[in-house]
Protein backbone atom coordinates (compact mmCIF):
# COMPACT_ATOMS: atom_id res chain seq x y z
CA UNK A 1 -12.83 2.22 7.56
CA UNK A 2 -10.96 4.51 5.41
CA UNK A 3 -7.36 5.64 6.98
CA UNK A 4 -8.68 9.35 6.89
CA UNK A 5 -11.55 8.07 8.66
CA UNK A 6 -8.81 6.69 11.58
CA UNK A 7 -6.59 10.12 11.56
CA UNK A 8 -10.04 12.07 11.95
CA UNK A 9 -11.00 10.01 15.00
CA UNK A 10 -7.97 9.97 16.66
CA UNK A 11 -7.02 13.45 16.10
CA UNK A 12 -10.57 13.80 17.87
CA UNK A 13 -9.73 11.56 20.59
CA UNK A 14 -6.58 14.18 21.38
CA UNK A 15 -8.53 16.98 20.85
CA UNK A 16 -11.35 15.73 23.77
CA UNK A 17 -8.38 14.17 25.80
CA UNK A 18 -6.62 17.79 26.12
CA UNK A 19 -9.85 19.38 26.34
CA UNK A 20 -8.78 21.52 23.05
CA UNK A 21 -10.89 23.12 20.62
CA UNK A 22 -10.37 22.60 16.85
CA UNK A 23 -9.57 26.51 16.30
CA UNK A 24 -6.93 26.06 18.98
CA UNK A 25 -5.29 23.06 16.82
CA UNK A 26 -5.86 25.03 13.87
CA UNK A 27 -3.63 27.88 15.16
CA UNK A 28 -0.58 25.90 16.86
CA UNK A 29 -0.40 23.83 13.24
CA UNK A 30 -0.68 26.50 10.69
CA UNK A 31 -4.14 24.51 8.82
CA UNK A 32 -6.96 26.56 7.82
CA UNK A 33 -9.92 26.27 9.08
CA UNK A 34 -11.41 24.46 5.60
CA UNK A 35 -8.53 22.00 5.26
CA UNK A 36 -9.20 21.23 9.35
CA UNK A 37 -12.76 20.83 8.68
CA UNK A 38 -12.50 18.46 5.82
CA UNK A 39 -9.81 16.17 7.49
CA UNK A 40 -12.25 15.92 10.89
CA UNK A 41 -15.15 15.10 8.56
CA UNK A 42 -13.42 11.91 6.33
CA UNK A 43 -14.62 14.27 3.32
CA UNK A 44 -11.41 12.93 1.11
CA UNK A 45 -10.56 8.84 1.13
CA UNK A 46 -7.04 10.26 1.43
CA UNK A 47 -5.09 11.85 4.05
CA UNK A 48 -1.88 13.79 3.64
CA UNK A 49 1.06 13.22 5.34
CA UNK A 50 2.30 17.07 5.69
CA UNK A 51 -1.53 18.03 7.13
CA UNK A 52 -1.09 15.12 9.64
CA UNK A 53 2.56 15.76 10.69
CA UNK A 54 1.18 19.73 11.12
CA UNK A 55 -0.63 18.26 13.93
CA UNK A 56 1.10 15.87 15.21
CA UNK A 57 3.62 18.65 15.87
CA UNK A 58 0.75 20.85 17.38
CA UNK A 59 -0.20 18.10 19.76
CA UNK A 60 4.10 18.33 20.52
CA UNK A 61 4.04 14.35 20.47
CA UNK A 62 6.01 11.77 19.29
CA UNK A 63 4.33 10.56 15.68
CA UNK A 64 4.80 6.75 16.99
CA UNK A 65 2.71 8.35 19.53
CA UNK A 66 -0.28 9.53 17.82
CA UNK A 67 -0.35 5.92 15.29
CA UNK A 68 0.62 3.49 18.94
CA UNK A 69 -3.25 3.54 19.00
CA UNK A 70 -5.66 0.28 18.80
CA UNK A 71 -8.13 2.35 16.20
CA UNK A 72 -4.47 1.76 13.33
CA UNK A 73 -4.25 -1.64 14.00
CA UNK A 74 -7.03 -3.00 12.44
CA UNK A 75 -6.98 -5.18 9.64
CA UNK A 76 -10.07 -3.63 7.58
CA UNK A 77 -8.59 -0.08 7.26
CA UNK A 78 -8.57 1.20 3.55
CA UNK A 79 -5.77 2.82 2.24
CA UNK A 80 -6.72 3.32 -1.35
């Protein structure tokens, strides 16, 4: 698994945990609606760290919050 790939799911995770749309987390953290899409769908291997603080912020948690989650503790997650 690709370390986009784990952002994308947990960011889903959140999104189905507080019941919020993507459109809705696309407003409260600034991202267009392309850049939003592509990060939810692993299209890049990478993931940047602005994009993923954007929503972190949105979500208004802690960012030891969002990575204290089993799916970034995995030993076969690909960071290249």
């Amino acid at each position: 698994m690709r370390l986009s790939e784990a952002v994308a799911t947990r960011v889903k995770e959140i999104l189905r945990e507080r019941n919020m749309t993507q459109a809705q987390l696309e407003r409260l953290s600034t991202i267009h609606h392309g850049t939003m899409n592509d990060l939810l769908s692993s299209v890049y291997k990478t993931v940047n760290l602005k994009t993923v603080y954007l929503i972190i912020r949105a979500f208004e948690m802690k960012v030891s919050d969002f990575f204290d989650h089993s799916i970034f503790e995995r030993n076969d997650i690909e960071v290249d």
